[in-house]
PDB file of N, CA and C in Angstrom:
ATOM      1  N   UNK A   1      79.017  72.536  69.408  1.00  0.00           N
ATOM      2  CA  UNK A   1      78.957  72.212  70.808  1.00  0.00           C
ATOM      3  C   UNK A   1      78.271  73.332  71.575  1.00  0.00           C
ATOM      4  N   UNK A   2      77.525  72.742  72.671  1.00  0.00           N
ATOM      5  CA  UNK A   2      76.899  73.855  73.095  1.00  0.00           C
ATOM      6  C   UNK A   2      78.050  74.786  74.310  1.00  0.00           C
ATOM      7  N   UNK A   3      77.548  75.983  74.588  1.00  0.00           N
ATOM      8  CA  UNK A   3      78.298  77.233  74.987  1.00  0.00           C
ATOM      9  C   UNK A   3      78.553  76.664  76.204  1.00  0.00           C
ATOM     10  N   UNK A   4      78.402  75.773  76.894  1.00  0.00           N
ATOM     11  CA  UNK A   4      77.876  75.737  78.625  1.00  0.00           C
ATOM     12  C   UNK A   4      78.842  74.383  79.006  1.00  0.00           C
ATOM     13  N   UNK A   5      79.670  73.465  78.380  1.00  0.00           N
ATOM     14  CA  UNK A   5      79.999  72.274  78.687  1.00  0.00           C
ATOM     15  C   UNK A   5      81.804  71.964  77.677  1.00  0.00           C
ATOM     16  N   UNK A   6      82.236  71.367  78.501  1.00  0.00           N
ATOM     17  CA  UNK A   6      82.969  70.669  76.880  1.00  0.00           C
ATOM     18  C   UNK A   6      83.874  69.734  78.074  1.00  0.00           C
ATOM     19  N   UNK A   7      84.195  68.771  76.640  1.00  0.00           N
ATOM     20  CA  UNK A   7      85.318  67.634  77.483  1.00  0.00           C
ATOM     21  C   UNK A   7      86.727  68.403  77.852  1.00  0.00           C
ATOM     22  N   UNK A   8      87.524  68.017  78.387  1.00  0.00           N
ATOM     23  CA  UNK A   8      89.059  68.092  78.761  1.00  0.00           C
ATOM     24  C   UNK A   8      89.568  67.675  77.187  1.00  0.00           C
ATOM     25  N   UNK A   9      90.593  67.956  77.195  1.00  0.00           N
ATOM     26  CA  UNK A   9      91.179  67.913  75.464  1.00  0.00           C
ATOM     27  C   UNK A   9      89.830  68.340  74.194  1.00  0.00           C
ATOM     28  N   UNK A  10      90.450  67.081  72.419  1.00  0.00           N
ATOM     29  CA  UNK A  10      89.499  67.540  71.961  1.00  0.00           C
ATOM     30  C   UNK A  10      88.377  67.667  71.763  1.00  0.00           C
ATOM     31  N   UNK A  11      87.626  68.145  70.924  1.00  0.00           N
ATOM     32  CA  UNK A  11      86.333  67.625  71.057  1.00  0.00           C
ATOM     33  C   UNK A  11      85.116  67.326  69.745  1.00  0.00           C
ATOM     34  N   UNK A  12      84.367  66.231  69.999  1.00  0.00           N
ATOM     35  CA  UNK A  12      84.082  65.573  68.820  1.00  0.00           C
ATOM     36  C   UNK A  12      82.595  66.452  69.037  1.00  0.00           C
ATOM     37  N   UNK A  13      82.031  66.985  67.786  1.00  0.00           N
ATOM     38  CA  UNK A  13      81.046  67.654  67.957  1.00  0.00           C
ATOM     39  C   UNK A  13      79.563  66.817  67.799  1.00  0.00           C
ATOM     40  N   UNK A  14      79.735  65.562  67.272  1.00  0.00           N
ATOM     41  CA  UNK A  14      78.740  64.763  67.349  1.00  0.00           C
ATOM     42  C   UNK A  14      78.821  63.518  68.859  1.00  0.00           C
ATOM     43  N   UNK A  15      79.369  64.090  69.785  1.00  0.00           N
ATOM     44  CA  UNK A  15      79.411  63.291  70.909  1.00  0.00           C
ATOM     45  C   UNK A  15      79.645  64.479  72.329  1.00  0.00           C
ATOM     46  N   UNK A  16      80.317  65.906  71.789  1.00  0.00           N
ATOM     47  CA  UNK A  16      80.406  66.996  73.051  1.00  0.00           C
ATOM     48  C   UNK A  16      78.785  67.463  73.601  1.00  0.00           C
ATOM     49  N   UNK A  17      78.875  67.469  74.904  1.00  0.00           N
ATOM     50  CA  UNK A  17      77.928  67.946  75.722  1.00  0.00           C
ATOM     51  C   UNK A  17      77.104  68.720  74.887  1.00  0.00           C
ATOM     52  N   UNK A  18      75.426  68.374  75.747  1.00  0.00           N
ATOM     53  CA  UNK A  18      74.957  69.706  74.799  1.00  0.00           C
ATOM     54  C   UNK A  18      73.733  70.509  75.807  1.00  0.00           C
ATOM     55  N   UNK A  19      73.941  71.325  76.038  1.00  0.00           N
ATOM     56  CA  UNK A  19      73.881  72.206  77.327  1.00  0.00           C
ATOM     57  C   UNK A  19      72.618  73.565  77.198  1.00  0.00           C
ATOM     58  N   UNK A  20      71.377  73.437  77.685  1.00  0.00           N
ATOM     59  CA  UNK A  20      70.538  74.416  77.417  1.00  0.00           C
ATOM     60  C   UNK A  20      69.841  74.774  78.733  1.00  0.00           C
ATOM     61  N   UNK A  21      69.792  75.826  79.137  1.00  0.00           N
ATOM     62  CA  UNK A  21      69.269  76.394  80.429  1.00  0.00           C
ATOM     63  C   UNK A  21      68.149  77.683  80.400  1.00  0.00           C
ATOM     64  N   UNK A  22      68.109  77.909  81.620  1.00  0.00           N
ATOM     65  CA  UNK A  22      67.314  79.443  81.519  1.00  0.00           C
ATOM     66  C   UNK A  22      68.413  80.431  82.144  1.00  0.00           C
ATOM     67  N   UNK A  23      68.854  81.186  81.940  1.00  0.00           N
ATOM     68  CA  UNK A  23      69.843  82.259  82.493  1.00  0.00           C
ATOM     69  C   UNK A  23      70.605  81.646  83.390  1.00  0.00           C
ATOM     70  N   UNK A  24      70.643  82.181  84.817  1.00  0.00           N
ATOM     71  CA  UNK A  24      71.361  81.419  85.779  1.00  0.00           C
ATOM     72  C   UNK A  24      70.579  81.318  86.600  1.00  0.00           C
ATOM     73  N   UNK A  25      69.188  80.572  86.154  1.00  0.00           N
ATOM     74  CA  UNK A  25      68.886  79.826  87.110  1.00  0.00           C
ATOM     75  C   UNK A  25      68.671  78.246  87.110  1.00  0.00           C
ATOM     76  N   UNK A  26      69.083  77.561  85.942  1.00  0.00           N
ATOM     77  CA  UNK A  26      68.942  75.899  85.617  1.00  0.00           C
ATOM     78  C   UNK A  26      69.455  75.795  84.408  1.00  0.00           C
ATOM     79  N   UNK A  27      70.220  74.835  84.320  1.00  0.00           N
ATOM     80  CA  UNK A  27      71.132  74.624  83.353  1.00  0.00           C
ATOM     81  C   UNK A  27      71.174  72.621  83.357  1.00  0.00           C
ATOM     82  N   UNK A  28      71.095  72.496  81.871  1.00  0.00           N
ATOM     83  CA  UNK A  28      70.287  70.798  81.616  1.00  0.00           C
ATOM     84  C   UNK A  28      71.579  70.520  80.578  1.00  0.00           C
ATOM     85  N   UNK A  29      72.718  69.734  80.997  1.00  0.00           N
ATOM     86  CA  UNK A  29      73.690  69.087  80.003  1.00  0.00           C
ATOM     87  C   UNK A  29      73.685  68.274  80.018  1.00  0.00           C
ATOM     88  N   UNK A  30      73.266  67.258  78.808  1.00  0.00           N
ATOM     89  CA  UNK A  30      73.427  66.158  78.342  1.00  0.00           C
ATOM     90  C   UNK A  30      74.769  65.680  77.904  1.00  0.00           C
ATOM     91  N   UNK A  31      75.172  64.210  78.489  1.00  0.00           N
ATOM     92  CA  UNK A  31      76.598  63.813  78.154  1.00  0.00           C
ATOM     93  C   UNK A  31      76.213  62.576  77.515  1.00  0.00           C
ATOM     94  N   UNK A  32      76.734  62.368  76.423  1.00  0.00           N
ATOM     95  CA  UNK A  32      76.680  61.234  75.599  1.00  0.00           C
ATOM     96  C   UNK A  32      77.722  60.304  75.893  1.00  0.00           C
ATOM     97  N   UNK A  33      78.971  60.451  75.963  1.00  0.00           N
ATOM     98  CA  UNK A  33      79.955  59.692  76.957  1.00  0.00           C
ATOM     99  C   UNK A  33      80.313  60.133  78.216  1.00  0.00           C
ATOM    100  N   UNK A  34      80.171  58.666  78.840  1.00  0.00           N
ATOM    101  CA  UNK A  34      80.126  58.758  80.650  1.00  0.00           C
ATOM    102  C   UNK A  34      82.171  59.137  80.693  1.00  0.00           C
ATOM    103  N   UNK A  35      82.229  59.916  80.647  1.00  0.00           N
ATOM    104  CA  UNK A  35      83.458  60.619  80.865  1.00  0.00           C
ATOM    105  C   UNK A  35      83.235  62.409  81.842  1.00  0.00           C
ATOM    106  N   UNK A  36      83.844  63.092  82.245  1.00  0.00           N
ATOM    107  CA  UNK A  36      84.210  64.244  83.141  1.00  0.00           C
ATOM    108  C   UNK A  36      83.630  65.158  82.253  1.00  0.00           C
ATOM    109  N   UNK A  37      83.310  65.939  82.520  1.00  0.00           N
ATOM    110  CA  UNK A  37      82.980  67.268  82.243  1.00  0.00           C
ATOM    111  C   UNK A  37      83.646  68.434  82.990  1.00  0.00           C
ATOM    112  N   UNK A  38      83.615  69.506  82.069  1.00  0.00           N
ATOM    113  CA  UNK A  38      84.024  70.984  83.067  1.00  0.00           C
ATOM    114  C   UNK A  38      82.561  72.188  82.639  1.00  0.00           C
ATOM    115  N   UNK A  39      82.089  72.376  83.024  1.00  0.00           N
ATOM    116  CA  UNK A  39      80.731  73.204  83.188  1.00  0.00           C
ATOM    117  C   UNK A  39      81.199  74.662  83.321  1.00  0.00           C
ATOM    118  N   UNK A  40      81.053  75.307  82.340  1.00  0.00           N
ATOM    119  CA  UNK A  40      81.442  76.931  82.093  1.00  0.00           C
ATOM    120  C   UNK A  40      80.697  77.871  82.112  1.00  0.00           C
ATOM    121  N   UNK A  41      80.824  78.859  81.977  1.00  0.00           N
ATOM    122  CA  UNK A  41      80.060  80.387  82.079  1.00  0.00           C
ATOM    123  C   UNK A  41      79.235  80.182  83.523  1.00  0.00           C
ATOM    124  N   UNK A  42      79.212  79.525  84.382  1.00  0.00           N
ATOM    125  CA  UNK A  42      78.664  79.592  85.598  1.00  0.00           C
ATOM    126  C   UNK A  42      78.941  81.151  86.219  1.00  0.00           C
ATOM    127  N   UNK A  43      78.275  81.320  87.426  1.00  0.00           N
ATOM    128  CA  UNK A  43      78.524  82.663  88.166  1.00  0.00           C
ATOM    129  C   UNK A  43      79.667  82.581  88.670  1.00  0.00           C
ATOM    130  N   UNK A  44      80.633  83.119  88.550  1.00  0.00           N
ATOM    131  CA  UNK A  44      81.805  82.740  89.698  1.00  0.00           C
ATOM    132  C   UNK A  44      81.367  82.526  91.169  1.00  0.00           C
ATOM    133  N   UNK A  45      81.689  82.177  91.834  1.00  0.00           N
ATOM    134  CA  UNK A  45      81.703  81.723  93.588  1.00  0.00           C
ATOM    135  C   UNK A  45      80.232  81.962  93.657  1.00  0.00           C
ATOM    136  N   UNK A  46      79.355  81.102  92.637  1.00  0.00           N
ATOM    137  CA  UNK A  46      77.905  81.384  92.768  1.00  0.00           C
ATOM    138  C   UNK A  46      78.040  79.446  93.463  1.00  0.00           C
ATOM    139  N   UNK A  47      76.650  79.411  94.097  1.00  0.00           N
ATOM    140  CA  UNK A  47      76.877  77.797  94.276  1.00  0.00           C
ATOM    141  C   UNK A  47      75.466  77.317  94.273  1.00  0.00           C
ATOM    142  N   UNK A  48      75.580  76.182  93.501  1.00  0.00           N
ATOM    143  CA  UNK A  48      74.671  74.776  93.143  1.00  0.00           C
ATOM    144  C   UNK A  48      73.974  74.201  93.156  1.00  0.00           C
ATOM    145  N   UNK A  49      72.619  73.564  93.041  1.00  0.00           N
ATOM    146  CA  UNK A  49      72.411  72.528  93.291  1.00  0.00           C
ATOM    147  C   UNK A  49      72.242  71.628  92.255  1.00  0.00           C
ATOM    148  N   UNK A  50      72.847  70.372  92.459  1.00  0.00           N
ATOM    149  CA  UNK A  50      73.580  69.205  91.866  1.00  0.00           C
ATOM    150  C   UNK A  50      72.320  68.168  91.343  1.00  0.00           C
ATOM    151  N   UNK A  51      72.219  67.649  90.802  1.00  0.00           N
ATOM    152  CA  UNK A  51      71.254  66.307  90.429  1.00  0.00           C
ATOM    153  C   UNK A  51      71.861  65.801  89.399  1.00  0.00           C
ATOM    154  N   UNK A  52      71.840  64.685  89.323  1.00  0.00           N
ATOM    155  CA  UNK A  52      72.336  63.258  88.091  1.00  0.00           C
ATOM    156  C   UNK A  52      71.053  63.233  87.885  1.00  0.00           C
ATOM    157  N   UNK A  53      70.871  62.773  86.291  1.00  0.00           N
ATOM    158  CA  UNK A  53      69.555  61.923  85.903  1.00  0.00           C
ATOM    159  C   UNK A  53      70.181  60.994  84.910  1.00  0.00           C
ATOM    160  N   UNK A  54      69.705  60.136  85.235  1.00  0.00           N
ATOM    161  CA  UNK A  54      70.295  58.389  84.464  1.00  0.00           C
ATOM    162  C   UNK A  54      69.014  58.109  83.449  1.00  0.00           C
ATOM    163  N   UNK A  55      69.227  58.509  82.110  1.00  0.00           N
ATOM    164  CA  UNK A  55      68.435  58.617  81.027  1.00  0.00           C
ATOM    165  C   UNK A  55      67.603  57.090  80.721  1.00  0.00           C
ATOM    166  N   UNK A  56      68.647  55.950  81.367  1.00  0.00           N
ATOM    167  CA  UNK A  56      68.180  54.734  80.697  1.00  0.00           C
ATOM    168  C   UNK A  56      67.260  54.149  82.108  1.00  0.00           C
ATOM    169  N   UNK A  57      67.384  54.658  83.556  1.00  0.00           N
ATOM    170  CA  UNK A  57      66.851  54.029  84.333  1.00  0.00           C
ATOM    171  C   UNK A  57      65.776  54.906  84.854  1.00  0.00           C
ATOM    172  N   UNK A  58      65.739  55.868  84.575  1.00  0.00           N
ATOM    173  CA  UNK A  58      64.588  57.272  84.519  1.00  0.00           C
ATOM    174  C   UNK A  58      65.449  57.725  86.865  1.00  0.00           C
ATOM    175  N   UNK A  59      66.010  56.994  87.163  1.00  0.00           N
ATOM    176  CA  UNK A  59      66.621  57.708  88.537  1.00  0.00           C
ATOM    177  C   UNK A  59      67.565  58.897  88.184  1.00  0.00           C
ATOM    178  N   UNK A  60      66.752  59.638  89.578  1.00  0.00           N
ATOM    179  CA  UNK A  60      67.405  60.788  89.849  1.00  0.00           C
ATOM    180  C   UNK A  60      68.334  60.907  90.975  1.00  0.00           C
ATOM    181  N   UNK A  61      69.576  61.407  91.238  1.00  0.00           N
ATOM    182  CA  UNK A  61      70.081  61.563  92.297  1.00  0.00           C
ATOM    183  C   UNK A  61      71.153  63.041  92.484  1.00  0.00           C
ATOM    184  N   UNK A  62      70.286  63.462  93.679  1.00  0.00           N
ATOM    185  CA  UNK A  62      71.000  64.594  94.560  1.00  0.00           C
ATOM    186  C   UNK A  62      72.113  64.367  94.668  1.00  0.00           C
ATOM    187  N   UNK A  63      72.855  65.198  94.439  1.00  0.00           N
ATOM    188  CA  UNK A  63      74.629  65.175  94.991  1.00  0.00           C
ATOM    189  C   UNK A  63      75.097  66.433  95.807  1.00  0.00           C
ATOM    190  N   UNK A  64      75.970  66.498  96.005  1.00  0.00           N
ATOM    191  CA  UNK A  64      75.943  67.576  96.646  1.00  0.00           C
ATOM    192  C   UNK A  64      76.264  68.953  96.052  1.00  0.00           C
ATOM    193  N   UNK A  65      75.796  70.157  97.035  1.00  0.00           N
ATOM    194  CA  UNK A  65      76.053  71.443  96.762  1.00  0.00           C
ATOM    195  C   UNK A  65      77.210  71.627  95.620  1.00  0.00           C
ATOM    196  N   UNK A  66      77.707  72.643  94.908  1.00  0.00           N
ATOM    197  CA  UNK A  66      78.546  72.866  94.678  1.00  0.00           C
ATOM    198  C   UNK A  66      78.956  74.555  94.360  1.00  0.00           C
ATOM    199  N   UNK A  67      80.383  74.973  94.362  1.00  0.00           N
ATOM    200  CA  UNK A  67      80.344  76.366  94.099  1.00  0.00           C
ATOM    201  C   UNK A  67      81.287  76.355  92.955  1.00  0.00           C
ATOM    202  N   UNK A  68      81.099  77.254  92.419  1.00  0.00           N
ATOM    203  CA  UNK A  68      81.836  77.621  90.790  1.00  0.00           C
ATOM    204  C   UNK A  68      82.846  78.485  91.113  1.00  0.00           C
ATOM    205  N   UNK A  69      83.936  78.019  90.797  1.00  0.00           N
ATOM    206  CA  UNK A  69      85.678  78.892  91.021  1.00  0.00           C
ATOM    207  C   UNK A  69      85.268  80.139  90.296  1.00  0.00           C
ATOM    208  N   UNK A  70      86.111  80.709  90.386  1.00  0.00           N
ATOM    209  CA  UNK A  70      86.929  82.330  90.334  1.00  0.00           C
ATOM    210  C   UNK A  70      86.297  82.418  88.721  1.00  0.00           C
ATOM    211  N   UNK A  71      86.568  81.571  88.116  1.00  0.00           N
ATOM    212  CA  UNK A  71      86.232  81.768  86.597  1.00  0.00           C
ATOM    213  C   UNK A  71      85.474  81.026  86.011  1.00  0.00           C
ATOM    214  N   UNK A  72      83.768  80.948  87.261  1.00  0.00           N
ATOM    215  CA  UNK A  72      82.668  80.297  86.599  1.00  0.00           C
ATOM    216  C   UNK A  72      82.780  79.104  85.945  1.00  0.00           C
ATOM    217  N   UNK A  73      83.330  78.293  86.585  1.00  0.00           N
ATOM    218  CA  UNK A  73      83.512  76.707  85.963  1.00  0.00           C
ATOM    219  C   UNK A  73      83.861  75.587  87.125  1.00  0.00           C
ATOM    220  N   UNK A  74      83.321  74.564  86.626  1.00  0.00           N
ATOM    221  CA  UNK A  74      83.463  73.509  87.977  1.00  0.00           C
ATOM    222  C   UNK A  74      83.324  72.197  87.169  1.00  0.00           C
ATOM    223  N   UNK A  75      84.487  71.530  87.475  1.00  0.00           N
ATOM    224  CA  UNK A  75      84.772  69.847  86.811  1.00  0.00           C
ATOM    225  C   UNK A  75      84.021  69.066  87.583  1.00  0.00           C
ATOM    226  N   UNK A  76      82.928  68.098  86.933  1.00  0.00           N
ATOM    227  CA  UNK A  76      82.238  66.869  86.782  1.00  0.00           C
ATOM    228  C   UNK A  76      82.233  65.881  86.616  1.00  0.00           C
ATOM    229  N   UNK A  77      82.408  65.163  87.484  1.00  0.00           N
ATOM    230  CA  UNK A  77      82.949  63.675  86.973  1.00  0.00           C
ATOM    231  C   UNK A  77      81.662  62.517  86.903  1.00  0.00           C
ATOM    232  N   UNK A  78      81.540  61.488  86.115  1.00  0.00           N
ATOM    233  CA  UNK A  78      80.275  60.605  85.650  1.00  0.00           C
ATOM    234  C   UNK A  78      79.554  60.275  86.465  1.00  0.00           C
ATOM    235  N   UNK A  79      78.694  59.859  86.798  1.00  0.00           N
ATOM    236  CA  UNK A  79      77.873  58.274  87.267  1.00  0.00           C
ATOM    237  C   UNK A  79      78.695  57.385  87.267  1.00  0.00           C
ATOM    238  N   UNK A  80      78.679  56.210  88.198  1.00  0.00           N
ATOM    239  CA  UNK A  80      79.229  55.344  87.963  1.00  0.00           C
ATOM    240  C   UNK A  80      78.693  53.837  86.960  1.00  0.00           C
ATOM    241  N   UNK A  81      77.285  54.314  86.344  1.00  0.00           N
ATOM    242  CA  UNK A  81      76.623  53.512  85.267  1.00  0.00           C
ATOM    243  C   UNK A  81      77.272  53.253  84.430  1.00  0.00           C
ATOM    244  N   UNK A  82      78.354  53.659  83.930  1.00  0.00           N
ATOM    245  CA  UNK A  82      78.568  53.364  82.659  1.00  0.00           C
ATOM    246  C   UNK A  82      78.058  54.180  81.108  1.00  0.00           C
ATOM    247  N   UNK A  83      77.295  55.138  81.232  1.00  0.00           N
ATOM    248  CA  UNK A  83      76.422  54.631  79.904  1.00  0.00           C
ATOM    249  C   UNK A  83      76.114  56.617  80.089  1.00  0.00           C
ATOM    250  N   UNK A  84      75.175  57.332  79.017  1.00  0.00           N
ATOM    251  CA  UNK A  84      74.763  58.792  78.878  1.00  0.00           C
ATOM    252  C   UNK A  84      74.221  58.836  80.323  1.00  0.00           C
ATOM    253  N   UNK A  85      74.306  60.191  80.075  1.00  0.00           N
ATOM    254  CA  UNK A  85      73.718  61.102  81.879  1.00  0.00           C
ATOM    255  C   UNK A  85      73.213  62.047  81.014  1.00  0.00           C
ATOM    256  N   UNK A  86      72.790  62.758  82.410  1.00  0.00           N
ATOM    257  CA  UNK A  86      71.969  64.449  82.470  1.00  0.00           C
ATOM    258  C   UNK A  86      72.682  64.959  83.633  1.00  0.00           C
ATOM    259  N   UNK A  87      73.110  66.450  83.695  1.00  0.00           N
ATOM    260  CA  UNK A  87      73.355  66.694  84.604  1.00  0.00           C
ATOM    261  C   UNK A  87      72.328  68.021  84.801  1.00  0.00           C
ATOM    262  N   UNK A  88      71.818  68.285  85.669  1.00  0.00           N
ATOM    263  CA  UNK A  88      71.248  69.577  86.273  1.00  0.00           C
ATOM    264  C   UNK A  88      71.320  70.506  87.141  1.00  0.00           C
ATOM    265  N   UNK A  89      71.922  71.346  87.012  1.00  0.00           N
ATOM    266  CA  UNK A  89      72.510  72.883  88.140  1.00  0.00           C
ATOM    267  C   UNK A  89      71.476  73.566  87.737  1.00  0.00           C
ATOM    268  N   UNK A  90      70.780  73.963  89.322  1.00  0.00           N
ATOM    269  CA  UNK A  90      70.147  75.014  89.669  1.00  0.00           C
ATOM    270  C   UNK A  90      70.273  76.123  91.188  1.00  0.00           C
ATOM    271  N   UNK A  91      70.183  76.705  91.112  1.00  0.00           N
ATOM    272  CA  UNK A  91      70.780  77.809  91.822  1.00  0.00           C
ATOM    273  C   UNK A  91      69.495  78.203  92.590  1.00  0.00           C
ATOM    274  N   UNK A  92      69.993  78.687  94.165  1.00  0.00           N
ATOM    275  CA  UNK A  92      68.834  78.560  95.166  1.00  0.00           C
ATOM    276  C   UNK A  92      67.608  79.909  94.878  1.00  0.00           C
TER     277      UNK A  92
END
């Protein structure tokens, strides 16, 4: 599993997030099941910018800002598609 993502409970390594960026400035996790995410090693009280990408409909959508708690991590919850995402954090 990659260093940057993982589900809540266990985790199946042919279905956990898989998460590749440039330092802290963009970070690209792929979710294979439309389920929550928690997004780790972030900056602490560093903050966000948010985008969904919907792999099967090629749309992108802005969401909003976000800032990373005390211990560099911030929970994610799906699309409401149904089906794999992208998520993308980049930092201003």
């Amino acid at each position: 599993m990659a260093r940057g993502a993982a589900w809540r409970g266990g985790d199946d390594p042919l279905v956990a997030p898989q998460a590749c960026g440039i330092a802290d400035k963009l970070r690209a996790i792929y979710v294979l099941d439309p389920r929550a995410i928690v997004v780790r090693n972030l900056q602490p009280s560093a903050k966000y910018q948010v985008t969904h990408f919907d792999p099967v409909s090629g749309a992108r959508t802005r969401a909003p800002e976000i800032t990373a708690d005390a211990k560099g991590e911030w929970r994610c919850d799906p699309p409401k598609h149904g089906h794999d995402w992208v998520l993308l954090l980049s930092t201003k």
